[in-house]
C-alpha atoms as a PDB file:
ATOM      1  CA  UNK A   1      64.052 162.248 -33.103  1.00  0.00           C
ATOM      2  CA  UNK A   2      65.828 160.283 -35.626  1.00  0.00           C
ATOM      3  CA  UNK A   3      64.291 159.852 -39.367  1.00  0.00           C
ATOM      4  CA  UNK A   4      60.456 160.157 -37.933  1.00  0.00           C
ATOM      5  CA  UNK A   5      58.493 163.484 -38.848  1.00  0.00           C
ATOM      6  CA  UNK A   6      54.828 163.883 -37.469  1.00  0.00           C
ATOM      7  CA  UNK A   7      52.229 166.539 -39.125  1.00  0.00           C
ATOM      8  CA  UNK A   8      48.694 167.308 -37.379  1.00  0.00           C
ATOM      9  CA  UNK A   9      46.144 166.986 -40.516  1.00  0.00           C
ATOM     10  CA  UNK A  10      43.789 169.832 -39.326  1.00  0.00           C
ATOM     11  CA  UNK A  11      41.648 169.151 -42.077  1.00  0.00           C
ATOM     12  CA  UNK A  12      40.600 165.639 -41.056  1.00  0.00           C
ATOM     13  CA  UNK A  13      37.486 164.860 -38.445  1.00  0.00           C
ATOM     14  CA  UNK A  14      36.619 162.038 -36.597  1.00  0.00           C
ATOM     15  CA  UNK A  15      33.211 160.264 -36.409  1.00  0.00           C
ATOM     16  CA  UNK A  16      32.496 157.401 -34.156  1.00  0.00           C
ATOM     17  CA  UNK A  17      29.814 154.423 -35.404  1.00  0.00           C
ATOM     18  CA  UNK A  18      28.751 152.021 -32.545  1.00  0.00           C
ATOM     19  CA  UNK A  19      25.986 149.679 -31.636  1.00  0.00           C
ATOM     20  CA  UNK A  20      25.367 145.655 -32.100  1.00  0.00           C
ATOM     21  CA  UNK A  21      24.289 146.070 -35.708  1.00  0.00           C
ATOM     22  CA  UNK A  22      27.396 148.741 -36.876  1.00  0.00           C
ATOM     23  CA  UNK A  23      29.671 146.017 -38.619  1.00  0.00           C
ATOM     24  CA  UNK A  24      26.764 144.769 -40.633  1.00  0.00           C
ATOM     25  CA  UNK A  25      25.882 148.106 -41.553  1.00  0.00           C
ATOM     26  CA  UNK A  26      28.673 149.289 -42.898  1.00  0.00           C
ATOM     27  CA  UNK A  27      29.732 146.261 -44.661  1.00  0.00           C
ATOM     28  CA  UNK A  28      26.438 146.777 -46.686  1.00  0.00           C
ATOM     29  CA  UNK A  29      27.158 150.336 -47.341  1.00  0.00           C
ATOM     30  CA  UNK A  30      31.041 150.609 -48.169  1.00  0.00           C
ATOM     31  CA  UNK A  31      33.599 150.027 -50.958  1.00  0.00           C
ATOM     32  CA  UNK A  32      36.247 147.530 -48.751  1.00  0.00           C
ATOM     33  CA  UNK A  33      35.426 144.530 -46.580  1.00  0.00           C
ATOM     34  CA  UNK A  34      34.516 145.504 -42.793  1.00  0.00           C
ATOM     35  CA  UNK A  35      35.158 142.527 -41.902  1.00  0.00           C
ATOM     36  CA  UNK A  36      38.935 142.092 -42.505  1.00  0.00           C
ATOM     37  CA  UNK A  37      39.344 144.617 -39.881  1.00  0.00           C
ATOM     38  CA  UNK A  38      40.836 143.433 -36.953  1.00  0.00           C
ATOM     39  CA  UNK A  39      41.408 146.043 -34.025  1.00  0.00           C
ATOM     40  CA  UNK A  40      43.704 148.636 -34.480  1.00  0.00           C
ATOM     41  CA  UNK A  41      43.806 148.406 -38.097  1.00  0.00           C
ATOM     42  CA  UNK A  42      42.010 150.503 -40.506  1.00  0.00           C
ATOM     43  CA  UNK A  43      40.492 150.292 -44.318  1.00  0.00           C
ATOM     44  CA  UNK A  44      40.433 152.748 -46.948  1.00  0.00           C
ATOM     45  CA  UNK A  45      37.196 153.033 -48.218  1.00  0.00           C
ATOM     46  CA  UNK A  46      34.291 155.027 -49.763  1.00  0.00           C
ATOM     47  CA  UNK A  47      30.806 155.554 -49.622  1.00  0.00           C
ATOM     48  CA  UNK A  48      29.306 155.878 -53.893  1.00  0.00           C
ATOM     49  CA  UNK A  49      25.949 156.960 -55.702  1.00  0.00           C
ATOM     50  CA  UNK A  50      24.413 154.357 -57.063  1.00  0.00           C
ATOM     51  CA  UNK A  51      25.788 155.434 -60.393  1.00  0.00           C
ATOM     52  CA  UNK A  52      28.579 154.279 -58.423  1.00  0.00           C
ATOM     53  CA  UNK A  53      30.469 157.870 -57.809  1.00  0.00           C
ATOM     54  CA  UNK A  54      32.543 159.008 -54.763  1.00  0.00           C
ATOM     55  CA  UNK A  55      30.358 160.562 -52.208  1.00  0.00           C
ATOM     56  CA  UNK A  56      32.956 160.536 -49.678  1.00  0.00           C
ATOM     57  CA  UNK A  57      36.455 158.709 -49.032  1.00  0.00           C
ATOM     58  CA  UNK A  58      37.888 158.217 -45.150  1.00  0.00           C
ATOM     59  CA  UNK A  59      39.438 155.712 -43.342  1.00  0.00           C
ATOM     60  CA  UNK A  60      37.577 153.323 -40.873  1.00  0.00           C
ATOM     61  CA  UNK A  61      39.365 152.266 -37.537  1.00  0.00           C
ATOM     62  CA  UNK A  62      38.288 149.087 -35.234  1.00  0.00           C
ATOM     63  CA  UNK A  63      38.422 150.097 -31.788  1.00  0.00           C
ATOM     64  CA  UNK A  64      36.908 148.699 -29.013  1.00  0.00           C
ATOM     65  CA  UNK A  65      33.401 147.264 -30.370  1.00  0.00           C
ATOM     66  CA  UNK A  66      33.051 150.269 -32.492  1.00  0.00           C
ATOM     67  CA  UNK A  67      34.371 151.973 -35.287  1.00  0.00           C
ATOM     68  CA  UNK A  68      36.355 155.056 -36.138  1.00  0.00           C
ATOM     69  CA  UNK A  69      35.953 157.144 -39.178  1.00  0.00           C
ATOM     70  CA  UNK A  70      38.927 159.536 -39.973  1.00  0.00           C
ATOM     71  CA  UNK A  71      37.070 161.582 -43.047  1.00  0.00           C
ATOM     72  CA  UNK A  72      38.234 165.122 -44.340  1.00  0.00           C
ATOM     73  CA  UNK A  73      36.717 168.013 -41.552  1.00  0.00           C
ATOM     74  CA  UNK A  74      34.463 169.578 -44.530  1.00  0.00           C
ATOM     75  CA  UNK A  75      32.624 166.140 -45.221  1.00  0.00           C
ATOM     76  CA  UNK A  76      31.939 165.162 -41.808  1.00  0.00           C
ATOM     77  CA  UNK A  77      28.424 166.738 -41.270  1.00  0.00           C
ATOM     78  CA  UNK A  78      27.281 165.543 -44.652  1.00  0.00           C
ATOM     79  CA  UNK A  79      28.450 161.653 -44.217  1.00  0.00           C
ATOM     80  CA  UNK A  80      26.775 161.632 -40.435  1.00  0.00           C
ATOM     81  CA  UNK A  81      23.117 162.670 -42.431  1.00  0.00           C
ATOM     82  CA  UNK A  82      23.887 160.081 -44.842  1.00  0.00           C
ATOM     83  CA  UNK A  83      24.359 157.000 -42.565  1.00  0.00           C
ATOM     84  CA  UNK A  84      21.686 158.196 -40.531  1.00  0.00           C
ATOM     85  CA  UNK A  85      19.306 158.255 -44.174  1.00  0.00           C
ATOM     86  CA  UNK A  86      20.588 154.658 -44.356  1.00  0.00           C
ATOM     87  CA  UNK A  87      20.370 153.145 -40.680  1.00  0.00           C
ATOM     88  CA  UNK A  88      16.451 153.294 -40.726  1.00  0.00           C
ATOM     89  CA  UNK A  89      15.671 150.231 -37.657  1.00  0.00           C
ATOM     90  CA  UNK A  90      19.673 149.099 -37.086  1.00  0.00           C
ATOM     91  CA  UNK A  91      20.851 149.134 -34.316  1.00  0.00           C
ATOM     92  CA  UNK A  92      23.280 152.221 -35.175  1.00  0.00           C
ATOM     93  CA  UNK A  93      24.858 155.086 -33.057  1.00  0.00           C
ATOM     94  CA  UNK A  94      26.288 157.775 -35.133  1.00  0.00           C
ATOM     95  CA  UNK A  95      28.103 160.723 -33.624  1.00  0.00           C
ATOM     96  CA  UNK A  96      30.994 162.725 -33.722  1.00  0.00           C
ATOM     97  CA  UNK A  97      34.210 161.697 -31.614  1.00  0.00           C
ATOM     98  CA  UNK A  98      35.693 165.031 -30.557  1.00  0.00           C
ATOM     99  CA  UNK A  99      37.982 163.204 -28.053  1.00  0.00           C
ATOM    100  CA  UNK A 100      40.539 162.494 -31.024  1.00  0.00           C
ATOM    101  CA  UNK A 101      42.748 164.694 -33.628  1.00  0.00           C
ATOM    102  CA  UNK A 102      44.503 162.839 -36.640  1.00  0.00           C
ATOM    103  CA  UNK A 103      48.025 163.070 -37.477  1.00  0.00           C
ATOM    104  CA  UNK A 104      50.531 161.433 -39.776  1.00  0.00           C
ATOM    105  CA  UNK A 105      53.431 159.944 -39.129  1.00  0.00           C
ATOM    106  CA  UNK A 106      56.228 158.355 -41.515  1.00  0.00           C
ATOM    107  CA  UNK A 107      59.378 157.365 -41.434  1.00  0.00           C
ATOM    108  CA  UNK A 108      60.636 155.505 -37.852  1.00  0.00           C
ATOM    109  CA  UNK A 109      57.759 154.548 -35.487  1.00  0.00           C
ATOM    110  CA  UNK A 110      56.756 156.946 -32.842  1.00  0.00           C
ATOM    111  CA  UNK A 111      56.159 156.943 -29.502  1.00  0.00           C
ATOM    112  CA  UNK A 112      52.633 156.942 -28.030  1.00  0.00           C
ATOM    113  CA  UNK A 113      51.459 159.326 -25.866  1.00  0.00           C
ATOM    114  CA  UNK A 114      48.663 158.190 -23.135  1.00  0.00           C
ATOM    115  CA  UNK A 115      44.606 157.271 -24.605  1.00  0.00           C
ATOM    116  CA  UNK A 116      46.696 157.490 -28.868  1.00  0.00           C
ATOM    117  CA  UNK A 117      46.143 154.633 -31.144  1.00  0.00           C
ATOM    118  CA  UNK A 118      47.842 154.453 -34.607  1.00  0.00           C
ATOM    119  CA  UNK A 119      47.486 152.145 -37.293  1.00  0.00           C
ATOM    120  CA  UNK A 120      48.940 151.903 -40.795  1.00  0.00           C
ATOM    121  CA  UNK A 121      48.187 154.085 -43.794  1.00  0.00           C
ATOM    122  CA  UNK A 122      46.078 151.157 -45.893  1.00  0.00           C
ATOM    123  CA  UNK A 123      46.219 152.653 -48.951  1.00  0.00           C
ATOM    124  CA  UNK A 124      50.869 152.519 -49.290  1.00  0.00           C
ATOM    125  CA  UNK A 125      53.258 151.710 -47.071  1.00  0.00           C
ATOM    126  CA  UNK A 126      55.376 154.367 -47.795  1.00  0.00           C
ATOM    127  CA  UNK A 127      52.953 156.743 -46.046  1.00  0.00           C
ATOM    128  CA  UNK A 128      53.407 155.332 -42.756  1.00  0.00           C
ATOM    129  CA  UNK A 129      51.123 155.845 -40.073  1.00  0.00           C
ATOM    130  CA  UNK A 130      47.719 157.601 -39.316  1.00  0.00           C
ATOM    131  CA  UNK A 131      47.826 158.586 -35.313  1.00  0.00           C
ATOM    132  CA  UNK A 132      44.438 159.256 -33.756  1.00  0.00           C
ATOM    133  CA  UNK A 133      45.720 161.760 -30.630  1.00  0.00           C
ATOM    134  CA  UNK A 134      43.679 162.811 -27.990  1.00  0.00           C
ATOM    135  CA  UNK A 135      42.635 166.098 -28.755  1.00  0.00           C
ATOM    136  CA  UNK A 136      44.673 167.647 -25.870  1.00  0.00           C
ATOM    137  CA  UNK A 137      47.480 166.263 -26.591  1.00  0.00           C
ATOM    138  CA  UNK A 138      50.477 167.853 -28.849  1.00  0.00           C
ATOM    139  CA  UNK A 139      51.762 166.429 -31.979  1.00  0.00           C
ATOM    140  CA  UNK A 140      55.900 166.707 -30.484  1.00  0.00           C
ATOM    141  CA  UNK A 141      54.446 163.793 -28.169  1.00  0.00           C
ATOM    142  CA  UNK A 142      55.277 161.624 -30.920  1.00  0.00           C
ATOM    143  CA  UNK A 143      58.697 162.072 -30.263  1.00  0.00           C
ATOM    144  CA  UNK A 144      59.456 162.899 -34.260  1.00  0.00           C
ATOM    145  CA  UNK A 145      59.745 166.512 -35.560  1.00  0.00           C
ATOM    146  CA  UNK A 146      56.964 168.037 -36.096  1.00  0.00           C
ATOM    147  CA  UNK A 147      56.506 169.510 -39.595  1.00  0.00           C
ATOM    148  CA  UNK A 148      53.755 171.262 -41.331  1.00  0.00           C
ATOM    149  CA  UNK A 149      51.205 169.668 -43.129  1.00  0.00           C
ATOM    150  CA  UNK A 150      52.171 170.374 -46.244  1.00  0.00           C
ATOM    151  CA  UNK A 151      55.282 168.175 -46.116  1.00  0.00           C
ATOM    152  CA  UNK A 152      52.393 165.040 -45.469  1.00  0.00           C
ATOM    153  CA  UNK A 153      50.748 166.411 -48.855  1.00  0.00           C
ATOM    154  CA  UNK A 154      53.681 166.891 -50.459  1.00  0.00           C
ATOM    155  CA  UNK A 155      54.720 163.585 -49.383  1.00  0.00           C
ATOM    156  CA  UNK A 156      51.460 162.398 -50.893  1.00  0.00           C
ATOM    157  CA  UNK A 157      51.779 163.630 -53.935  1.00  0.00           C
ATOM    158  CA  UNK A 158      55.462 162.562 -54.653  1.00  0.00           C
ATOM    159  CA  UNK A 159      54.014 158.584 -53.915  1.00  0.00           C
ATOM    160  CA  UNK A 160      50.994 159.294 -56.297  1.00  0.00           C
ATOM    161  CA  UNK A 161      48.714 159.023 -54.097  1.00  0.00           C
ATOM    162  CA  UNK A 162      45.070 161.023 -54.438  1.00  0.00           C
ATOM    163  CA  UNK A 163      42.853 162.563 -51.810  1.00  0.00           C
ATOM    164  CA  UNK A 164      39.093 163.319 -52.482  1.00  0.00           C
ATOM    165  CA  UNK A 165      38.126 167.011 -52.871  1.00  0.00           C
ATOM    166  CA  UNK A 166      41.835 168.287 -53.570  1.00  0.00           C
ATOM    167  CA  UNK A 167      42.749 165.733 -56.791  1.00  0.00           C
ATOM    168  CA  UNK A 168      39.142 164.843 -57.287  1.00  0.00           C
ATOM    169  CA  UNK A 169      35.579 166.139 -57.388  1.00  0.00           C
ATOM    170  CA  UNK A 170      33.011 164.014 -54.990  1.00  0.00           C
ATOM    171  CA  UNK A 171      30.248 162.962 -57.045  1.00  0.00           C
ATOM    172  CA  UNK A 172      31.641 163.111 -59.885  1.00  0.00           C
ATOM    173  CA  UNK A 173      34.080 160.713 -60.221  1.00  0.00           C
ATOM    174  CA  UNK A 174      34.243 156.719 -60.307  1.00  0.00           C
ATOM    175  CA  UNK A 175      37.018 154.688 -57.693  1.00  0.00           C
ATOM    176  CA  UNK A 176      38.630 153.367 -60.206  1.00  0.00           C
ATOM    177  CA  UNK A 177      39.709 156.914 -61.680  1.00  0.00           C
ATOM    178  CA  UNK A 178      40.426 157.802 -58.044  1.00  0.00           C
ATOM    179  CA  UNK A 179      43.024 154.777 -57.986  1.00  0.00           C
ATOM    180  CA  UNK A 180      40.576 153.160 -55.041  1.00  0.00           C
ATOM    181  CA  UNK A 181      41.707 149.802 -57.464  1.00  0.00           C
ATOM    182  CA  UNK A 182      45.126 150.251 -56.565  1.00  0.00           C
ATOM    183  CA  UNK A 183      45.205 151.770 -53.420  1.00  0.00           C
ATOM    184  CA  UNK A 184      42.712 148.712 -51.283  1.00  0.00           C
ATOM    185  CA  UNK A 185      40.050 151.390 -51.562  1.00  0.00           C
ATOM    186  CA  UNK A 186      37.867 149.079 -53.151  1.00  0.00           C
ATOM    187  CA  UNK A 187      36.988 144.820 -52.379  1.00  0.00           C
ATOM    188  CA  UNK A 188      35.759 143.274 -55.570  1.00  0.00           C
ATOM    189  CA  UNK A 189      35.268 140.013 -53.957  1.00  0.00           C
ATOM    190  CA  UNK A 190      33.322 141.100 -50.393  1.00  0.00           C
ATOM    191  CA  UNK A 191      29.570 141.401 -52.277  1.00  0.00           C
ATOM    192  CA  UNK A 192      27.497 144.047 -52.093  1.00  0.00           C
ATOM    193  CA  UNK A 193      27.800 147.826 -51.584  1.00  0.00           C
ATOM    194  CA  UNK A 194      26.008 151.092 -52.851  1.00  0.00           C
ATOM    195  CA  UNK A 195      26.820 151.286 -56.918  1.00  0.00           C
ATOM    196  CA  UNK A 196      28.788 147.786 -56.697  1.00  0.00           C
ATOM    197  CA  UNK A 197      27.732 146.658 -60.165  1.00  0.00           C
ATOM    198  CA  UNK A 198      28.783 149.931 -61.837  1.00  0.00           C
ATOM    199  CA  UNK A 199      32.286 149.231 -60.119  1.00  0.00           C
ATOM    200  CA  UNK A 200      32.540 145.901 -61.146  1.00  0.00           C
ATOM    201  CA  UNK A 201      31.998 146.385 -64.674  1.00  0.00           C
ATOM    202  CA  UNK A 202      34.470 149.292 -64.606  1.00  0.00           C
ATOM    203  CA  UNK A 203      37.019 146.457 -63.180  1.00  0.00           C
ATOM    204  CA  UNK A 204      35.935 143.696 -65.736  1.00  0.00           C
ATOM    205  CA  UNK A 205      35.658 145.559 -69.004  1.00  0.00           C
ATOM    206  CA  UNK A 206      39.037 147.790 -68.257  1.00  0.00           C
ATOM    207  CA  UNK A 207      36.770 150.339 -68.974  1.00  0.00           C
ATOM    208  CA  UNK A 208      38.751 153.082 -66.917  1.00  0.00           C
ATOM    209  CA  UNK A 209      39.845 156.124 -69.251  1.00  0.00           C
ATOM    210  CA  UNK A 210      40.960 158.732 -66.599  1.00  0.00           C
ATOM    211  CA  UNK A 211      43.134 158.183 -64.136  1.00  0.00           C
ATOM    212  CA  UNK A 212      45.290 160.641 -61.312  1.00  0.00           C
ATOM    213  CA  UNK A 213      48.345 160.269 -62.062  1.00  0.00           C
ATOM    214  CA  UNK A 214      51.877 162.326 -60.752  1.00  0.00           C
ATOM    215  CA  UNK A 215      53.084 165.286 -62.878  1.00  0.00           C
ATOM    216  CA  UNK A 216      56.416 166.653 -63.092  1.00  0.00           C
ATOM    217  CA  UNK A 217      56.325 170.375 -64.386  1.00  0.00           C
ATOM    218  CA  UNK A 218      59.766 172.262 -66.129  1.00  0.00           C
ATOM    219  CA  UNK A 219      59.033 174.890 -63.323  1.00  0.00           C
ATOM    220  CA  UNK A 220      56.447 175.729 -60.566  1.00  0.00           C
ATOM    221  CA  UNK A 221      52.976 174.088 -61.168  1.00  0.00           C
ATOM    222  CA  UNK A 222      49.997 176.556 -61.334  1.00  0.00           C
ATOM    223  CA  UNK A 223      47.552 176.320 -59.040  1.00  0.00           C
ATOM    224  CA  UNK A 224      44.802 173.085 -58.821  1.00  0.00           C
ATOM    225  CA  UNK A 225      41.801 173.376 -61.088  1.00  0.00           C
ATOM    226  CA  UNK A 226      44.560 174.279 -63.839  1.00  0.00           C
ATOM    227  CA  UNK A 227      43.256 172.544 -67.162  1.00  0.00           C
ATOM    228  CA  UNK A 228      45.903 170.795 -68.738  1.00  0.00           C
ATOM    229  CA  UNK A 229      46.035 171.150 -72.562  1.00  0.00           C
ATOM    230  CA  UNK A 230      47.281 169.496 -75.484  1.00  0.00           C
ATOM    231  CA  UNK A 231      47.542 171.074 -78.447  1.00  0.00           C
ATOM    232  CA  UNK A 232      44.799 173.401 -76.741  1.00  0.00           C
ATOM    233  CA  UNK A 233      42.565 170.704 -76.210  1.00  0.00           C
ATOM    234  CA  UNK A 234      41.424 170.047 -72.204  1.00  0.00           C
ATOM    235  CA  UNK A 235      42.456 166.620 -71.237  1.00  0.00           C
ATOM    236  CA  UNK A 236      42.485 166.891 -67.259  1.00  0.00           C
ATOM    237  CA  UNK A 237      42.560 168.798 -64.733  1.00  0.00           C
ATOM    238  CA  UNK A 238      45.569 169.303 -62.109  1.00  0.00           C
ATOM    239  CA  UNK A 239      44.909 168.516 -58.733  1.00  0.00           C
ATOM    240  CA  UNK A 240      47.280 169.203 -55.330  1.00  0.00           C
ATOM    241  CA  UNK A 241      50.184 170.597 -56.068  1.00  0.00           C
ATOM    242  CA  UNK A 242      53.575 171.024 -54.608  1.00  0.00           C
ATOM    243  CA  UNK A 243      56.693 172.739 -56.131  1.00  0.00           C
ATOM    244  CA  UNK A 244      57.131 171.336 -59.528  1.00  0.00           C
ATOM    245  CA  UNK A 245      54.944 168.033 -59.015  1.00  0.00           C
ATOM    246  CA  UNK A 246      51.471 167.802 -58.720  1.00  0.00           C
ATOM    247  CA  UNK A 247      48.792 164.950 -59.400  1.00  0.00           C
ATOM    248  CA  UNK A 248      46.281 165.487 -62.176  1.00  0.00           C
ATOM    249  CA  UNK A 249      42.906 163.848 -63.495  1.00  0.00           C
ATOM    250  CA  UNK A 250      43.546 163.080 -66.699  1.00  0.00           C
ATOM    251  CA  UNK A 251      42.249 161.143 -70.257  1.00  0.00           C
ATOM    252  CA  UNK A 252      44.976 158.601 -70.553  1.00  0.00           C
ATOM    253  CA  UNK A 253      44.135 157.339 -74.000  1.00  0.00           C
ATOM    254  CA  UNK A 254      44.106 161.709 -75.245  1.00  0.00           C
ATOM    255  CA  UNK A 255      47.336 162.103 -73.808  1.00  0.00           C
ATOM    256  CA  UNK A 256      48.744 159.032 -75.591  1.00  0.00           C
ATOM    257  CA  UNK A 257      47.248 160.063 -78.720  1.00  0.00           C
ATOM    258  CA  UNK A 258      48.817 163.797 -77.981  1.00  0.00           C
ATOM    259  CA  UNK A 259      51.993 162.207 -77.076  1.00  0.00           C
ATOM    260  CA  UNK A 260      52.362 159.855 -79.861  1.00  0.00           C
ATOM    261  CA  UNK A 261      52.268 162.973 -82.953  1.00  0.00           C
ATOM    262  CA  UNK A 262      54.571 165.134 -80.384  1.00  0.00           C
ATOM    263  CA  UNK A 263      52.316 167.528 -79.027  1.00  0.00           C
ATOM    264  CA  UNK A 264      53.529 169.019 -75.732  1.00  0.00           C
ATOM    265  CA  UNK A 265      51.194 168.485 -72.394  1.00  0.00           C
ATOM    266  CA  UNK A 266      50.820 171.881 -70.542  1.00  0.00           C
ATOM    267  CA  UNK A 267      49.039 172.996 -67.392  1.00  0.00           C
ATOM    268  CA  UNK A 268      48.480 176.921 -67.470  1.00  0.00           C
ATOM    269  CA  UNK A 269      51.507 177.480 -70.052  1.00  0.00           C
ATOM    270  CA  UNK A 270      53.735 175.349 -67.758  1.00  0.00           C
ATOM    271  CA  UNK A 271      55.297 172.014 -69.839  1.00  0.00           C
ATOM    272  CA  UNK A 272      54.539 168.794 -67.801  1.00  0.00           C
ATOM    273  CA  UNK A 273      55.159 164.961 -67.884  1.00  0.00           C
ATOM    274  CA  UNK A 274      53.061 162.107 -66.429  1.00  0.00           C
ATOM    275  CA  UNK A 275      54.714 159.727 -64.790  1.00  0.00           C
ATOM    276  CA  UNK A 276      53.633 156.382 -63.559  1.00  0.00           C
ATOM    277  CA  UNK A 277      53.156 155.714 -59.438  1.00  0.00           C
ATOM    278  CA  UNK A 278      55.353 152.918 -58.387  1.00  0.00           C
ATOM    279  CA  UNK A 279      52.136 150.905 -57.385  1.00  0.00           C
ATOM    280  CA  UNK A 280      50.272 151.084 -60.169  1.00  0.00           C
ATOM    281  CA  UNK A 281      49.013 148.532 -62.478  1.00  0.00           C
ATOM    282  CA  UNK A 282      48.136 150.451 -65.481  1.00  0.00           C
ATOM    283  CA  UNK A 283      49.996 152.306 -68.582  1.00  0.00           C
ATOM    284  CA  UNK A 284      51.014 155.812 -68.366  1.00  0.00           C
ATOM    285  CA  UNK A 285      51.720 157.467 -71.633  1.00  0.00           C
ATOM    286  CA  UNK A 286      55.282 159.137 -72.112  1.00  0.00           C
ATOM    287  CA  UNK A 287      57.063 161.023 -74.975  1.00  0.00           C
ATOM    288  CA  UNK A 288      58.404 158.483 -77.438  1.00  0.00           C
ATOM    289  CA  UNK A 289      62.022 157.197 -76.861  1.00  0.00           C
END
């Protein structure tokens, strides 16, 4: 089995859009560019409020003349009702795919079993593959070892990166505090989409306070929806959680100022310390050298 390792996410759904006017559709609707896809490759993306919140964030999947939406199991209902509010006359089908199961897959590649597809996570390299099984088959098909899905999350959560409804709150927070900027959640350049021009300013003014960033506690995190304090002022919010790191929403700019007179950070009367993803492109406050 070598260095592969396969989990079944059993939280994640999968819906199928189809028809002659589904490309055009979504490309009006969505954060990233539709039409980059090419088949067998996916794009991180989300669907916003015109206020320009996260509604929902999944993956879409080119296959065959249609498209595949890998979206968290508890979000699936809600997005179907919400492209159908949007399709009014186009030529849309959308319905659930119960044919496929997602997994994850990292480390070497893994083998295929019969009617699977797999594409690369989007968002990092580092998280390897998304594998779209039939739902009869087995996750030790892959030929890795299989492992629960926590080691995916914890895997997660070690790279940085977030996932909506366990590090953030839909519809109430903005892509760019999500990281959508620095994961290819979001195209700047591919035109319109539901609360675009709330986005864009966000991008062009900087104007991006909060951000998720990785935390590194001096023992065992608490659990997520743990405010995290400074000085006994809330400044975020931890998110997943996993050992002694977690990832946590939180007011850059009050941690800085927290950090800068030497006040500790603390999460439920646990210390912690942010630390900046490898990927990222903005300033994480630390303790002074």
């Amino acid at each position: 089995m070598g260095q592969c390792h396969a989990a079944l996410l059993t939280d994640r759904f999968v819906l199928r859009v189809a028809g002659e006017d589904a490309r055009k559709f979504l490309q009006g609707l969505i954060t990233s560019d539709i039409n980059a896809l090419e088949e067998s490759s996916a794009v991180h993306a989300g669907l916003l409020n015109p206020q320009g919140k996260i509604l929902f964030d999944f993956f879409v999947v080119a296959v065959e003349g249609a498209f595949l939406i890998d979206i968290a199991k508890e979000k699936a209902s809600e997005l179907r009702q919400r492209l159908g509010f949007y399709r009014l006359r186009a030529a849309v089908e959308i319905a659930e795919e119960p044919a496929f199961k997602v997994a994850a897959s990292w480390g070497d590649r893994p083998r295929l079993p019969g009617g699977a597809s797999a594409y690369a996570d989007p968002r990092l390299p580092e998280l390897g593959l998304r594998v779209l099984l039939p739902s009869n088959a087995d996750v030790a098909e892959l030929g890795c070892a299989p492992v629960p899905e926590g080691n995916y999350h914890a895997l997660r959560i070690c790279l940085g990166v977030p996932e909506g409804g366990r590090d953030y709150a839909f519809g109430d927070t903005f892509p760019h505090e999500a990281l959508f900027d620095q994961l290819r959640g979001v195209d700047f350049a591919k035109g319109c989409f539901i609360g675009q021009e709330v986005v864009s300013r966000m991008e062009h003014r900087g104007t991006a306070r909060k951000r998720i960033v990785p935390v590194e506690g001096d023992c065992p995190l608490p659990a997520p929806g743990t405010s995290i304090e400074a000085d006994g002022v809330a400044i975020g919010t931890l998110g997943s959680v996993s050992g002694t790191s977690g990832l946590a929403l939180i007011r850059l700019d009050r941690a800085g100022e927290a950090l800068s007179r030497g006040a500790a950070l603390a999460a439920g009367g646990v210390k912690i310390a942010l630390r900046r993803p490898a990927f990222a492109h903005f300033a994480v406050p630390a303790l002074p050298a």
